[in-house]
Protein backbone atom coordinates (compact mmCIF):
# COMPACT_ATOMS: atom_id res chain seq x y z
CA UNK A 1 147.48 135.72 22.54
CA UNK A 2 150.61 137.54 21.27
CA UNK A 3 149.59 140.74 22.46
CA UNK A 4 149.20 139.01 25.74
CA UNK A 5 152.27 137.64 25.84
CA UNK A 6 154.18 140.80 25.38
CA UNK A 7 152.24 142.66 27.71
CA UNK A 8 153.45 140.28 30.23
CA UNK A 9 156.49 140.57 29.14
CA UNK A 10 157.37 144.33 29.17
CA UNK A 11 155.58 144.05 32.76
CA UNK A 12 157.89 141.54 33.87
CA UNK A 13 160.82 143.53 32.46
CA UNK A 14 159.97 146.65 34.12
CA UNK A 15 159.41 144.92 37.59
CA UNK A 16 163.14 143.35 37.37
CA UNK A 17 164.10 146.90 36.45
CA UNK A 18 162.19 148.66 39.15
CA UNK A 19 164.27 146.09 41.78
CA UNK A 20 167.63 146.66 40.06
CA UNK A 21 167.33 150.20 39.22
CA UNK A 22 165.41 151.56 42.72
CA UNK A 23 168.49 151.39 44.82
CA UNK A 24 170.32 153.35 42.47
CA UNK A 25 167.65 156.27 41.93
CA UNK A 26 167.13 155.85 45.69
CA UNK A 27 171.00 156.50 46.62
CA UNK A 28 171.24 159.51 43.91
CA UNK A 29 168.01 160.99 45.23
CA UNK A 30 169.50 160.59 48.85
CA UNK A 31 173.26 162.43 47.69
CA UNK A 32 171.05 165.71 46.94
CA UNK A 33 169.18 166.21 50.77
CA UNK A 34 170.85 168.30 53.33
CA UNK A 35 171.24 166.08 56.16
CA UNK A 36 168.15 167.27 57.79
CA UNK A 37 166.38 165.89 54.64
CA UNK A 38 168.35 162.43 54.91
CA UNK A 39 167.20 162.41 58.72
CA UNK A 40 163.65 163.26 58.40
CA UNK A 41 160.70 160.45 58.75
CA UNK A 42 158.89 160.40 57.23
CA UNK A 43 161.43 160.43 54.13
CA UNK A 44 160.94 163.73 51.96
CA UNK A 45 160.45 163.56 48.52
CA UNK A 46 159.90 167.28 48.00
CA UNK A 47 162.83 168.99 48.92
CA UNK A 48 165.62 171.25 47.34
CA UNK A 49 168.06 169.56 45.90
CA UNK A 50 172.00 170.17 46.86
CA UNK A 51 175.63 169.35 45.89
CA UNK A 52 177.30 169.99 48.74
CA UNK A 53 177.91 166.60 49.48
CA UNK A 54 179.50 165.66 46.38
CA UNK A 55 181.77 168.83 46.76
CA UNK A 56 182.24 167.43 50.41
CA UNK A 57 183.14 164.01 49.08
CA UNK A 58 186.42 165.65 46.75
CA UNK A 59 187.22 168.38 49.59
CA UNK A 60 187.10 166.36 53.00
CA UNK A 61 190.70 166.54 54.30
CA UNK A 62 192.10 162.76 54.43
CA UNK A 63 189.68 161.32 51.85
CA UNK A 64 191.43 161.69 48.25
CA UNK A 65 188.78 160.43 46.40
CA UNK A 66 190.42 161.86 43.20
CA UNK A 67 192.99 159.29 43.91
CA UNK A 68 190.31 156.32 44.18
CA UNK A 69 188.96 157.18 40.89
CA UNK A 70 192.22 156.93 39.48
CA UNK A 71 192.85 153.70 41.26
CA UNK A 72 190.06 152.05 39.78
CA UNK A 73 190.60 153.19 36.52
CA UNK A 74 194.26 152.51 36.30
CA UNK A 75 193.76 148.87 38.23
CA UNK A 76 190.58 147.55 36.07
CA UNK A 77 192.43 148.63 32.70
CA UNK A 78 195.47 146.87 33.26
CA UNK A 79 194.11 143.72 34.93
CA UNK A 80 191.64 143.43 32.15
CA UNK A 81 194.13 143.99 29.52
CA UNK A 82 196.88 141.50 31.28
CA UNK A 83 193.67 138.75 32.10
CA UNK A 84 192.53 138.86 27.80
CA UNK A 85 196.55 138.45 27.28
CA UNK A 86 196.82 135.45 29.39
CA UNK A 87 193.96 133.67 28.99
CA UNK A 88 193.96 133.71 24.90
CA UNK A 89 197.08 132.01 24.24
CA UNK A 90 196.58 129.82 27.30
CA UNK A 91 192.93 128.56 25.87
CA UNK A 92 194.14 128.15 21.88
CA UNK A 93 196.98 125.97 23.35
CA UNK A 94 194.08 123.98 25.20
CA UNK A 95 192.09 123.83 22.47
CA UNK A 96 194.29 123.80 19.62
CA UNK A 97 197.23 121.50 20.91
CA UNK A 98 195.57 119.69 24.04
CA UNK A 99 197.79 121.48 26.90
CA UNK A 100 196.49 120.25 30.03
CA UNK A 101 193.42 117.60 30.61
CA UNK A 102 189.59 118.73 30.91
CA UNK A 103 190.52 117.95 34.46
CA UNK A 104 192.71 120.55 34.83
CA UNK A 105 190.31 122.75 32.68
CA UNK A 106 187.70 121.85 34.89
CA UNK A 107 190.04 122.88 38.20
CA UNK A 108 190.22 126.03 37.19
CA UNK A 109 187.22 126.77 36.14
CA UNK A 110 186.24 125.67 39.12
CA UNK A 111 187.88 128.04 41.17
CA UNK A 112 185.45 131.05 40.61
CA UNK A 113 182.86 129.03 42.76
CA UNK A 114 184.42 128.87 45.45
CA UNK A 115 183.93 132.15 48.02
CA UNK A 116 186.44 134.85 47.34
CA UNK A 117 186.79 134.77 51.41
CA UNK A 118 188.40 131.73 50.92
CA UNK A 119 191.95 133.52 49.55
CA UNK A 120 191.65 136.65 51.14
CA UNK A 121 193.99 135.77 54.14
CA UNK A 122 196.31 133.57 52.18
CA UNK A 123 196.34 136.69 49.86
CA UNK A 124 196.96 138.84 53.01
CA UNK A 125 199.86 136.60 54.10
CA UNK A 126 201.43 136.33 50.77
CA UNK A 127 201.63 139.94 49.70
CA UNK A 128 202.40 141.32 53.66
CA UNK A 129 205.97 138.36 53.24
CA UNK A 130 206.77 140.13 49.52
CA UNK A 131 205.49 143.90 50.30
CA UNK A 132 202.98 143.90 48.15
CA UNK A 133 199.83 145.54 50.81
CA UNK A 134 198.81 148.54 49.82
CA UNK A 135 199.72 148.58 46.36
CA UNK A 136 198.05 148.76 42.82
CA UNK A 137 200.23 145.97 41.52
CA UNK A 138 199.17 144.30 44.20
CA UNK A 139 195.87 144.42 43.43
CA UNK A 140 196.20 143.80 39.88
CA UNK A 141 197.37 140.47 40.60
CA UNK A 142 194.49 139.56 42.32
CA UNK A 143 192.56 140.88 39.86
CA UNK A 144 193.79 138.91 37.29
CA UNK A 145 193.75 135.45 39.36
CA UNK A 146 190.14 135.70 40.36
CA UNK A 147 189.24 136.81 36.54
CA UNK A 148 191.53 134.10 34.63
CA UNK A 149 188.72 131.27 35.76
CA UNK A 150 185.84 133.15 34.09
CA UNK A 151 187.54 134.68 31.21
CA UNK A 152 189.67 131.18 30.29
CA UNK A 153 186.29 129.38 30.10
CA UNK A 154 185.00 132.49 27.33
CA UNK A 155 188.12 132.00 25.44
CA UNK A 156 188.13 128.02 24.94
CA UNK A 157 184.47 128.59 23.91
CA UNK A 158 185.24 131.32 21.43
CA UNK A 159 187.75 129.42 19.86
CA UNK A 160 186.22 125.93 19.63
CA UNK A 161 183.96 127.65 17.44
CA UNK A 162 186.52 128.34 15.12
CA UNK A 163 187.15 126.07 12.07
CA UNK A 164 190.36 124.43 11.95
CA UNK A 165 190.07 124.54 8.11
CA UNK A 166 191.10 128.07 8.48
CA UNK A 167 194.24 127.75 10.50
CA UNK A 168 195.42 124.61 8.54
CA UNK A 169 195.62 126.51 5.40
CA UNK A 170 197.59 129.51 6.99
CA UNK A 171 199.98 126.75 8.39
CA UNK A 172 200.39 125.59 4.73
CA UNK A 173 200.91 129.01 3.71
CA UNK A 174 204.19 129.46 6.68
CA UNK A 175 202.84 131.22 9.19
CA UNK A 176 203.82 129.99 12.49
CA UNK A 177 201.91 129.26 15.55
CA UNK A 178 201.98 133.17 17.01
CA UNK A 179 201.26 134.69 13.13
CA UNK A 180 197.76 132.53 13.51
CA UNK A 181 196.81 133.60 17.00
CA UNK A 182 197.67 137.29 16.28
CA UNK A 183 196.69 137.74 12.83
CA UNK A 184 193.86 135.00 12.26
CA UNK A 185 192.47 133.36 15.05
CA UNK A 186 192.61 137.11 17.20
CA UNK A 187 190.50 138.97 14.54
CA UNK A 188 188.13 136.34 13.97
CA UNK A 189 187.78 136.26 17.81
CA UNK A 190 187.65 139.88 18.77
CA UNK A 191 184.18 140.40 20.17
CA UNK A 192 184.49 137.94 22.50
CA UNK A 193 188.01 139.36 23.27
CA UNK A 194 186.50 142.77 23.75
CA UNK A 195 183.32 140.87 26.26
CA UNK A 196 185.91 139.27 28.24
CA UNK A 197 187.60 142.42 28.67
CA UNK A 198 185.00 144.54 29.30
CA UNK A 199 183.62 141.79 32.10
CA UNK A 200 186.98 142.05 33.80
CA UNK A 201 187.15 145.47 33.74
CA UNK A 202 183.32 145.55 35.12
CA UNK A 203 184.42 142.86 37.93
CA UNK A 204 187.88 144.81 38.81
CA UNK A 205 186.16 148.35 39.06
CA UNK A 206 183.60 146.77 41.72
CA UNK A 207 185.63 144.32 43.76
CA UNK A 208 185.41 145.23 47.44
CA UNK A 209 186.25 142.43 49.28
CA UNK A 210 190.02 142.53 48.25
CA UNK A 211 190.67 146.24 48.14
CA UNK A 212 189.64 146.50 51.82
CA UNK A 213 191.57 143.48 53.26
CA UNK A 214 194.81 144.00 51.03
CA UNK A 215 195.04 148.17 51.00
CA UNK A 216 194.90 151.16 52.86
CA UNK A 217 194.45 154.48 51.72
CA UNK A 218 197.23 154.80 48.97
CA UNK A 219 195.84 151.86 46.90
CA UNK A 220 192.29 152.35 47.73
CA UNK A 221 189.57 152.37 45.23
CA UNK A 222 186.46 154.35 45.24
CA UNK A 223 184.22 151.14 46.43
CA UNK A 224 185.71 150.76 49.60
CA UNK A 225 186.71 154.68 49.67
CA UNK A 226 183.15 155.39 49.87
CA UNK A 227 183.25 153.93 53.86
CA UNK A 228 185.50 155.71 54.62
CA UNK A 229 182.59 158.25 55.63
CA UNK A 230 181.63 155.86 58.02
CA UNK A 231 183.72 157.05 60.93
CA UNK A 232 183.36 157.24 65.01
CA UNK A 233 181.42 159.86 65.78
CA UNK A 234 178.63 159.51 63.13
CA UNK A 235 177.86 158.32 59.66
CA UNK A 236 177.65 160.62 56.91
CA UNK A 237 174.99 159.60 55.20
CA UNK A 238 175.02 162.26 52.55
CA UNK A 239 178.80 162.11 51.62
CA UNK A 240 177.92 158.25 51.26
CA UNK A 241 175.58 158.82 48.86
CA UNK A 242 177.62 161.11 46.88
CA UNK A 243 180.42 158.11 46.98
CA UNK A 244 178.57 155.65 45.50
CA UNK A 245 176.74 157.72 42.98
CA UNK A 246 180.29 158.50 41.91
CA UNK A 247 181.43 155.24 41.96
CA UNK A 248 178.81 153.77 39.70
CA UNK A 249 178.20 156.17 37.20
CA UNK A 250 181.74 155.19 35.30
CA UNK A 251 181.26 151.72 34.83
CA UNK A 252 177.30 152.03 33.77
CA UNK A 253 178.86 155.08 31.24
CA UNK A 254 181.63 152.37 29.95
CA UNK A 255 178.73 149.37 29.71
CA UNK A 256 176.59 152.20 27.42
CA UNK A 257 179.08 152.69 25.38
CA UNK A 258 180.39 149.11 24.80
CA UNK A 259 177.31 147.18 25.35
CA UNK A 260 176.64 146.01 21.78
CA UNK A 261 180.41 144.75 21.77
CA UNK A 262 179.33 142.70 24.92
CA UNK A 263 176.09 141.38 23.80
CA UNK A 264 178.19 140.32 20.29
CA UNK A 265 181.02 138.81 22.08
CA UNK A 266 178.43 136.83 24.21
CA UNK A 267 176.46 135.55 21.95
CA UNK A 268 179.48 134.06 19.40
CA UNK A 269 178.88 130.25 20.76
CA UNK A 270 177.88 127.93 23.18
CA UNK A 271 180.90 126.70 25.39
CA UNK A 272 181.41 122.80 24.48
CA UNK A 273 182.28 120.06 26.39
């Protein structure tokens, strides 16, 4: 019965990976066909594979996609560093000295349900009134106020978990309240530091929605770069391709890397009520 149970198992796991991982494989077998290949029906599965679309995708005039790589690096590390900075002290005060009601925990919390739609023009008014369009601070902002909800509700369950035995002796000892967040309560917590983080950063690097109301081509990240090959008098299917394949492979590089730090931050503790 065991045996058939993990059968079953490994065959459900590869079916949710054959849905999840086909597009992917699809759109990377796709970036190396001509475009005859691309265009052909029935779709060609023996063919010679190419890279002149992803040397098309970093030497088409008016598309710096160079610059949207750096974009999304430099706007997903800082909003996922300044996100962790904000939301740790915020949540020990929560936890550890009652700052705000479970109301007002629960408010923004909340806040990540509802559609990001919902801000986008209030965003776009905002930011046009203080000159903030177009720009990677711009953008980091938003970043960080769409990621506080999530990440807030990690921290107050990382820290709950924590016994107060700990910090009561270090206040007998002198250390003040920032000496037992930084040195004590920040170690003890660090995985699930480092899994916030790392979600942020995940979230950040793949926003679209935001990047392509608030910026233009100066700000512009490599998700919403990677239309930019849609255009008037045909879509380049190829260069598209290339784009995305781009696009993706840093983030699923970063996750290998750091995905035993995310599965150990995760797993600390159950969030309580």
């Amino acid at each position: 019965m065991n045996l058939v149970k993990r059968i079953l198992f490994w065959l459900l796991l590869a079916c949710a990976l054959a849905v999840f991982l086909s597009p992917l494989l699809l759109d990377f077998i796709t970036s190396l066909k001509t475009e005859g290949d691309i265009a052909s029906f029935p779709p060609k599965w023996a063919f010679v594979p190419t890279f002149e679309h992803y040397q098309s995708v970093f030497s088409s005039s008016g598309y710096p996609f160079g610059q949207f790589f750096l974009n999304s690096f430099l706007i997903a590390s800082i909003a996922s560093v300044a996100t962790v900075a904000i939301c740790l002290p915020a949540a020990y005060a929560m936890v550890r000295y009652g700052l705000g009601s479970k109301r007002f925990f629960s408010f923004i919390v909340s806040l990540k349900l509802l559609p990001p739609i919902v801000f986008a023009i209030p965003y776009f008014a905002m930011f046009q009134f203080v000159g903030l369009l177009d720009t990677k601070t711009g953008l980091i902002w938003v970043a960080v106020i769409m990621n506080i909800p999530l990440t807030l509700l990690l921290m107050v369950g990382f820290i709950q978990e924590l016994p107060k035995e700990i910090e009561e002796a270090a206040v007998m000892d002198g250390c003040s309240p920032t000496a037992i967040l930084t040195k004590i309560v920040l170690p003890l917590i660090a995985p699930g530091v480092a899994a916030a983080a790392i979600l942020t950063f995940i979230f950040t690097w793949n926003e679209f929605l935001f990047v392509r109301i608030l910026s233009d081509v100066k700000a512009m990240t490599t998700t919403v770069g990677s239309t930019l090959f849609i255009q008037a008098y045909g879509i380049r299917w190829g260069d598209i391709a290339a784009a995305i394949a781009l696009s993706v492979l840093p983030p699923l590089i970063f996750t290998f890397f750091v995905q035993r730090y995310l599965v150990k931050g995760l797993s600390m503790g159950a969030v309580k009520g």
